[in-house]
PDB file of N, CA and C in Angstrom:
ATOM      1  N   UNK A   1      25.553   7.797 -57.463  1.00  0.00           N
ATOM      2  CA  UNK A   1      25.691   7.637 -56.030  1.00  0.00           C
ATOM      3  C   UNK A   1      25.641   8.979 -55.310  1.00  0.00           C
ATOM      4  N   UNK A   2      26.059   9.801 -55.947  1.00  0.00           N
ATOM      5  CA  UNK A   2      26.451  11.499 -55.156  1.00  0.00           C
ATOM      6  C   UNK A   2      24.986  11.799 -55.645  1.00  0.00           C
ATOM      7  N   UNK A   3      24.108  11.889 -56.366  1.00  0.00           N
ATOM      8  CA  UNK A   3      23.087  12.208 -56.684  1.00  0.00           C
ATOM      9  C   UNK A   3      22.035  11.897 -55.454  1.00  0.00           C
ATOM     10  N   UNK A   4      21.978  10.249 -55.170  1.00  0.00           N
ATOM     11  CA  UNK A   4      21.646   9.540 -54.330  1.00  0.00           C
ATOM     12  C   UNK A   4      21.803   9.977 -52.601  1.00  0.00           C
ATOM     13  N   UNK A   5      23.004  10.574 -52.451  1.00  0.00           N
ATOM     14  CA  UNK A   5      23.308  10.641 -51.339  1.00  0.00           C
ATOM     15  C   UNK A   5      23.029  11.962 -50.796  1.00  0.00           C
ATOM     16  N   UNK A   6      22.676  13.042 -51.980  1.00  0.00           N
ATOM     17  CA  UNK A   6      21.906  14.331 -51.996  1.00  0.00           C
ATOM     18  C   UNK A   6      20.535  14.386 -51.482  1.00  0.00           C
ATOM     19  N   UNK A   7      20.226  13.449 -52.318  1.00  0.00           N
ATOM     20  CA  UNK A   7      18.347  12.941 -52.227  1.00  0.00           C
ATOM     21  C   UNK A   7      18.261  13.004 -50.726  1.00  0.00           C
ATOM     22  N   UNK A   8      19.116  12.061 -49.721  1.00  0.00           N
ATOM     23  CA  UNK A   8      18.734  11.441 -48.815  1.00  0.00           C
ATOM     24  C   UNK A   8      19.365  12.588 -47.251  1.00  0.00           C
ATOM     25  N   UNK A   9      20.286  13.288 -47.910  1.00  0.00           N
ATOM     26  CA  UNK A   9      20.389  14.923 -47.322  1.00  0.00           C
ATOM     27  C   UNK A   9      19.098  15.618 -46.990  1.00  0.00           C
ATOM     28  N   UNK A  10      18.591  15.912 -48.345  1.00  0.00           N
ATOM     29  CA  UNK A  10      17.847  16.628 -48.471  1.00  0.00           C
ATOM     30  C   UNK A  10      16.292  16.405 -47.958  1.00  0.00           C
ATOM     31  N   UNK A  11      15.950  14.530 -47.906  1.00  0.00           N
ATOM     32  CA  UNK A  11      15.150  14.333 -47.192  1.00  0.00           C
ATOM     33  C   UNK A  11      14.632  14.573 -45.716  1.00  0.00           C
ATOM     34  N   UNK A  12      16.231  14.421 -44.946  1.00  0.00           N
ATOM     35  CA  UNK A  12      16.566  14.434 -43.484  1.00  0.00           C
ATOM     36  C   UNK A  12      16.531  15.883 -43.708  1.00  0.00           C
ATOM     37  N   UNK A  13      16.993  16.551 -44.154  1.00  0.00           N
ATOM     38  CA  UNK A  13      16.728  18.175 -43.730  1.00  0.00           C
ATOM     39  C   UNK A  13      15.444  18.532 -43.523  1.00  0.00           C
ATOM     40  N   UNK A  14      14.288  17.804 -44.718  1.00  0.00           N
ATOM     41  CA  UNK A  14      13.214  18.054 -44.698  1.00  0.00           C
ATOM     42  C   UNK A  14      12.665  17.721 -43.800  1.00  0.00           C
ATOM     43  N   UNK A  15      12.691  16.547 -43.158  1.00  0.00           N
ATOM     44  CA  UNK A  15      12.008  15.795 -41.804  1.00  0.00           C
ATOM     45  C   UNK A  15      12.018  17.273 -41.005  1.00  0.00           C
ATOM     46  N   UNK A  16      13.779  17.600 -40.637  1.00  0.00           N
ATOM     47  CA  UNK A  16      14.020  18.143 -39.352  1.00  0.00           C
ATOM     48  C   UNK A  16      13.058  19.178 -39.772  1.00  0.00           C
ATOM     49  N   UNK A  17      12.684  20.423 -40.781  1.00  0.00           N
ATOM     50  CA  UNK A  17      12.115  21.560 -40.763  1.00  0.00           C
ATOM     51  C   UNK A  17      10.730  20.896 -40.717  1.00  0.00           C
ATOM     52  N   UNK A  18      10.336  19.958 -41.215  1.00  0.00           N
ATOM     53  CA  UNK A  18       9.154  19.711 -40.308  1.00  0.00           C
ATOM     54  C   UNK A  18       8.681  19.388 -39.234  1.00  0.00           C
ATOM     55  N   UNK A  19       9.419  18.781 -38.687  1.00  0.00           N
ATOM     56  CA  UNK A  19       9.566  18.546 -36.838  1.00  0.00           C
ATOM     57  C   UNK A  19       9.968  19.718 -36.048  1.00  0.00           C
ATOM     58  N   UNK A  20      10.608  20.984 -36.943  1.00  0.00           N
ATOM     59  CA  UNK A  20      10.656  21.917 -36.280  1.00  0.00           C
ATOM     60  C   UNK A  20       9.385  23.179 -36.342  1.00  0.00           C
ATOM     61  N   UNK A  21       8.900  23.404 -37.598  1.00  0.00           N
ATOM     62  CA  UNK A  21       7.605  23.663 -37.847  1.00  0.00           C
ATOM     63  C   UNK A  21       6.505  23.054 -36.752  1.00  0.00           C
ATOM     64  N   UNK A  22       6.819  21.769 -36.887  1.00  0.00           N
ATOM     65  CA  UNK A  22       5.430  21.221 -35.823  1.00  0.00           C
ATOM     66  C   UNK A  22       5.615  21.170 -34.636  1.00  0.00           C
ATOM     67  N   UNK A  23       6.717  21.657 -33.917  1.00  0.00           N
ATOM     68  CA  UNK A  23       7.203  22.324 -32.451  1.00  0.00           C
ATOM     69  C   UNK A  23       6.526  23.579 -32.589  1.00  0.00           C
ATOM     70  N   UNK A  24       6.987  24.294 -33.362  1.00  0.00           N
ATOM     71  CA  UNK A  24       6.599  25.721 -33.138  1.00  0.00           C
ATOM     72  C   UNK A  24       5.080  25.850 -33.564  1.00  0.00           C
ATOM     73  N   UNK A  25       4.423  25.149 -34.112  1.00  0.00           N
ATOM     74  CA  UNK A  25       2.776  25.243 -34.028  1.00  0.00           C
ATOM     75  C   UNK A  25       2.402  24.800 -33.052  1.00  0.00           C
ATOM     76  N   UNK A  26       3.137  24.214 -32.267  1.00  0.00           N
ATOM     77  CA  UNK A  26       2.118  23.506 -30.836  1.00  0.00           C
ATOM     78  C   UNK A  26       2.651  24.315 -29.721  1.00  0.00           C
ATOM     79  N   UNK A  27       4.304  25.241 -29.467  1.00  0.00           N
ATOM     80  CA  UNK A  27       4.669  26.307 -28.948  1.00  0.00           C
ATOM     81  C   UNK A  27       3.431  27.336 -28.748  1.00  0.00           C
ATOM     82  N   UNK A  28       3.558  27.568 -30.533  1.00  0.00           N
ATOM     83  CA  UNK A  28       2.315  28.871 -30.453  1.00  0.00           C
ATOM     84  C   UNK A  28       0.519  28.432 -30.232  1.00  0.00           C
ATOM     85  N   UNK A  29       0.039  27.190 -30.363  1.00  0.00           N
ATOM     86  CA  UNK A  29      -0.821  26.796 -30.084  1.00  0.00           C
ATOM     87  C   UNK A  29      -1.078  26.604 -27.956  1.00  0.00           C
ATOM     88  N   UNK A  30       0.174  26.569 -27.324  1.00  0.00           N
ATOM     89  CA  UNK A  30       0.334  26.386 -26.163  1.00  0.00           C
ATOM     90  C   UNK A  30       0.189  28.067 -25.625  1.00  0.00           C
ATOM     91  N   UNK A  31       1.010  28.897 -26.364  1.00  0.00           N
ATOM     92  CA  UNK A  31       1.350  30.388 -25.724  1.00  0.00           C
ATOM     93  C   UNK A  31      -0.561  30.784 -26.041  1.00  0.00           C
ATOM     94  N   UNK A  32      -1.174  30.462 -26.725  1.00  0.00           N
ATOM     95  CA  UNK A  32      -2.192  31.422 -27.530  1.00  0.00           C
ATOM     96  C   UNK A  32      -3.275  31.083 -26.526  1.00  0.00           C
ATOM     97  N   UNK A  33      -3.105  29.525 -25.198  1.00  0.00           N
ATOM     98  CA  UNK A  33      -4.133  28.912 -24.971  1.00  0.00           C
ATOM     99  C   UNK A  33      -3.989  29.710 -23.548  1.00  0.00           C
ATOM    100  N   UNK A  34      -2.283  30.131 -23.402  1.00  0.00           N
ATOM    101  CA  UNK A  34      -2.204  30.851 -21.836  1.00  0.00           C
ATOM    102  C   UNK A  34      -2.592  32.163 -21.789  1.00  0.00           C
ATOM    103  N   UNK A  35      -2.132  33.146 -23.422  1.00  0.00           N
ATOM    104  CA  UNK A  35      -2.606  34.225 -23.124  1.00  0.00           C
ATOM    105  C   UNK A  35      -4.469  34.039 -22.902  1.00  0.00           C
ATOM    106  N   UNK A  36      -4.924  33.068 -23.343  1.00  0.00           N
ATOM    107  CA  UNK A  36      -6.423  33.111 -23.128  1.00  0.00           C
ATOM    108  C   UNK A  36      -7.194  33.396 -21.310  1.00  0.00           C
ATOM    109  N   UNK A  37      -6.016  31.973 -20.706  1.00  0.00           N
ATOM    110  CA  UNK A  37      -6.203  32.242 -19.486  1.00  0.00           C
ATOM    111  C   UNK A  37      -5.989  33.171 -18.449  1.00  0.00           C
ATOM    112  N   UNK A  38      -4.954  33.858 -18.830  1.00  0.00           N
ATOM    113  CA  UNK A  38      -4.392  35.003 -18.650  1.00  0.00           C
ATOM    114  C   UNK A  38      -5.469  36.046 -18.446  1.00  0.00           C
ATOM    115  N   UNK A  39      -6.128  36.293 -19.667  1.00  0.00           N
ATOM    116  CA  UNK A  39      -7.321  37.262 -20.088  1.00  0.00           C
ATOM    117  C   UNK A  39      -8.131  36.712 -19.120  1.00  0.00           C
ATOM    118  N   UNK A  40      -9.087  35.505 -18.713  1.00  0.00           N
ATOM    119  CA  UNK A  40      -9.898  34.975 -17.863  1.00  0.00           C
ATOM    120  C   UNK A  40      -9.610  35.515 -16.495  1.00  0.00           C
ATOM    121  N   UNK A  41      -8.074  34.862 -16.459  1.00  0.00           N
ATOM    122  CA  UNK A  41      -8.239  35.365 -14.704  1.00  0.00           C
ATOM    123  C   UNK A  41      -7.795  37.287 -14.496  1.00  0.00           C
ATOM    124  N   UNK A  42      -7.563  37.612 -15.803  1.00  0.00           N
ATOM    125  CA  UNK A  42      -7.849  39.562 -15.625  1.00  0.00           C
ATOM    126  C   UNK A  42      -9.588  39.802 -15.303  1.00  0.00           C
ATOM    127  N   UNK A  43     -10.192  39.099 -15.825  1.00  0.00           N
ATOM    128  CA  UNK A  43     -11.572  39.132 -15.636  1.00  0.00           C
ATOM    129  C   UNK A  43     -12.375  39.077 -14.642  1.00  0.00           C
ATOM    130  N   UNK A  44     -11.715  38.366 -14.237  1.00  0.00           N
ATOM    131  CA  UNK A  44     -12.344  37.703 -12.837  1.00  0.00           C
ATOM    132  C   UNK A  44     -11.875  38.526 -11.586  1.00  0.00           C
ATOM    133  N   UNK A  45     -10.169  38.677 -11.870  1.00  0.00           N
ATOM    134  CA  UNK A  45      -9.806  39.719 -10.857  1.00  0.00           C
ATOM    135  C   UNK A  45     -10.383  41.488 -11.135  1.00  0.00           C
ATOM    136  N   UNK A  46     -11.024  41.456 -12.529  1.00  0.00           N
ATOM    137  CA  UNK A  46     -11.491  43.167 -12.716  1.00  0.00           C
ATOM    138  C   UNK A  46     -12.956  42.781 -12.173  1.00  0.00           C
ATOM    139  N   UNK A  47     -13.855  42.173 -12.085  1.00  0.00           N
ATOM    140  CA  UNK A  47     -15.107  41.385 -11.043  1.00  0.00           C
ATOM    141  C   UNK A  47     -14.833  41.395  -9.568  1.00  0.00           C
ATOM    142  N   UNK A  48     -13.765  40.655  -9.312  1.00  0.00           N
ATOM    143  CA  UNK A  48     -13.237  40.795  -7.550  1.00  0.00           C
ATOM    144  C   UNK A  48     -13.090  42.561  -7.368  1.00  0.00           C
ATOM    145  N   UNK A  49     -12.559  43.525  -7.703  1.00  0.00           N
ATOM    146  CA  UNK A  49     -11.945  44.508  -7.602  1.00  0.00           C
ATOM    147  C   UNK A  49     -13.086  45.139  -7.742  1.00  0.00           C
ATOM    148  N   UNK A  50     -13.935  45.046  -8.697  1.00  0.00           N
ATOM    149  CA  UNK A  50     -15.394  45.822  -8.691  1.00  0.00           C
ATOM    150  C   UNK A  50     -16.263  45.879  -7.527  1.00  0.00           C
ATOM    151  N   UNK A  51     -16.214  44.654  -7.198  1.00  0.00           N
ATOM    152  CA  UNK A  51     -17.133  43.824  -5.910  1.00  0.00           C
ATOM    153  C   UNK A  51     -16.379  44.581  -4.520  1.00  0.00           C
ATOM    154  N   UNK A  52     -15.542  44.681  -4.325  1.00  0.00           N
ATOM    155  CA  UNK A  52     -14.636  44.964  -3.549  1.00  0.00           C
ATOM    156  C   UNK A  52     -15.036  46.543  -3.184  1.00  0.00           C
ATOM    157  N   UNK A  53     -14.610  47.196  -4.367  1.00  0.00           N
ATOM    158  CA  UNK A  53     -14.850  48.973  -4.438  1.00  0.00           C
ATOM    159  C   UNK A  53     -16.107  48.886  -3.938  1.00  0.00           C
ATOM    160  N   UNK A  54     -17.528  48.257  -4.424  1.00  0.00           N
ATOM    161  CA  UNK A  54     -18.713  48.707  -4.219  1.00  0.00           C
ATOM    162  C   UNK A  54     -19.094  48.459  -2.937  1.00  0.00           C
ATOM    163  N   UNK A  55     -18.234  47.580  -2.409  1.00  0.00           N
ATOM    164  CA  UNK A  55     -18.349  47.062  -0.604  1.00  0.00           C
ATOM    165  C   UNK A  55     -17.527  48.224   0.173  1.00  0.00           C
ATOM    166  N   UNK A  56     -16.484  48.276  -0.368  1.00  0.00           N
ATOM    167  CA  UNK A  56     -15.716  49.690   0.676  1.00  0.00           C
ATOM    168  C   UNK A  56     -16.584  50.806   0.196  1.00  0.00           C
ATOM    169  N   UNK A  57     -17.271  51.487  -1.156  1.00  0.00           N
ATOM    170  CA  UNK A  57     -17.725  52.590  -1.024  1.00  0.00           C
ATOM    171  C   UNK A  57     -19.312  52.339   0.145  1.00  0.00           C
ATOM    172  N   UNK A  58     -20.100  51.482   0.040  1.00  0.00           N
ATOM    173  CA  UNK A  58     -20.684  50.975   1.021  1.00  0.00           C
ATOM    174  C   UNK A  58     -20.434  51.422   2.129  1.00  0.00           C
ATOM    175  N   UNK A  59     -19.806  50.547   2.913  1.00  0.00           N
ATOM    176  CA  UNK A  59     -19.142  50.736   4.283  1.00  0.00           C
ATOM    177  C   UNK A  59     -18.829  52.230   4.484  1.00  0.00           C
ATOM    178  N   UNK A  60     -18.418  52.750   3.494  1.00  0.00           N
ATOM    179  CA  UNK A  60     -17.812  54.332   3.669  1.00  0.00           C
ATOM    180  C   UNK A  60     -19.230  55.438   4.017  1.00  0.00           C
ATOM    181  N   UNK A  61     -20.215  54.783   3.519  1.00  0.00           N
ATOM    182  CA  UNK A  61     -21.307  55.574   2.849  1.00  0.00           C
ATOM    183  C   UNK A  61     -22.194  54.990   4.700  1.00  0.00           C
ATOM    184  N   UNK A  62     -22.535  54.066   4.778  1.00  0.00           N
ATOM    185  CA  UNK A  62     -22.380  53.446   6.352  1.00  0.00           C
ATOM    186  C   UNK A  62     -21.977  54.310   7.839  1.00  0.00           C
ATOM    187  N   UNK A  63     -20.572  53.981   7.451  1.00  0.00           N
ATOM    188  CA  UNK A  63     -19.582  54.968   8.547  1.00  0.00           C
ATOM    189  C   UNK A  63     -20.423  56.090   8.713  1.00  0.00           C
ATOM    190  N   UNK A  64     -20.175  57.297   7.413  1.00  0.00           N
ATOM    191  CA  UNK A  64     -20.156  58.376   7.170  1.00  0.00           C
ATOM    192  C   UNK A  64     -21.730  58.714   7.775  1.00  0.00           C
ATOM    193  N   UNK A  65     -22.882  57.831   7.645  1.00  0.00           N
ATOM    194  CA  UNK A  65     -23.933  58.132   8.133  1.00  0.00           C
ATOM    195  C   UNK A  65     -23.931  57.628   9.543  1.00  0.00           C
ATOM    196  N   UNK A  66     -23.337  57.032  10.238  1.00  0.00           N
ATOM    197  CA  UNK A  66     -23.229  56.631  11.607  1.00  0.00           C
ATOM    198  C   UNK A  66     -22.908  57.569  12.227  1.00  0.00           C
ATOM    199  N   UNK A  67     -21.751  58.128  12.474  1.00  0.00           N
ATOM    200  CA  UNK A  67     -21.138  59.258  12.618  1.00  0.00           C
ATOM    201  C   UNK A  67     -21.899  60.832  12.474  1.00  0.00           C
ATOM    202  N   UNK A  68     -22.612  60.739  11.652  1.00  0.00           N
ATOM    203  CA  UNK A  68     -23.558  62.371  11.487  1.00  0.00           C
ATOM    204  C   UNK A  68     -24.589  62.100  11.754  1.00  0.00           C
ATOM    205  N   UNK A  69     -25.406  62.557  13.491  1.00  0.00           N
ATOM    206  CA  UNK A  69     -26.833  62.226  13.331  1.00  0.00           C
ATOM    207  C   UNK A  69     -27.294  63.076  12.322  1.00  0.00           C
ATOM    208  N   UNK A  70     -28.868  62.275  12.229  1.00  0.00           N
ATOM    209  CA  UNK A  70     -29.356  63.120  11.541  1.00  0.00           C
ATOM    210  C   UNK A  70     -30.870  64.010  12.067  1.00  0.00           C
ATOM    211  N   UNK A  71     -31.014  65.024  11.647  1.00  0.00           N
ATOM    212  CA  UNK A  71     -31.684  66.592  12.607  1.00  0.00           C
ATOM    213  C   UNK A  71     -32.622  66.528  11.563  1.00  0.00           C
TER     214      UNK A  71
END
């Protein structure tokens, strides 16, 4: 009976470390899918920020010739 009642310990322990195992693979399967997006929208904002600079150096380059006739 004590043998028996070990078995059935030891089963339920096993469940739980697998239900806890398969939390933490879908945790880290969840974190791995945000750092992805994460990276995407750095991308997109290092694209906006590019686009951006090449429009203000523009405009600057614009100004700067408005301002100085030229002889």
């Amino acid at each position: 009976m004590f043998l028996f009642q070990n078995m059935i310990k030891a089963a339920n322990e096993t469940d739980k470390q697998q239900t806890i195992v398969k939390l933490h693979e879908q945790s880290k399967k969840t974190l791995e899918q945000e750092i992805l997006n994460y990276r995407d929208e750095a991308q997109k904002q290092r694209k906006i920020i590019y686009q951006l600079e090449k429009e203000r150096d523009r405009y600057i380059n614009e100004a700067s010739c408005t301002h100085w006739p030229r002889l």
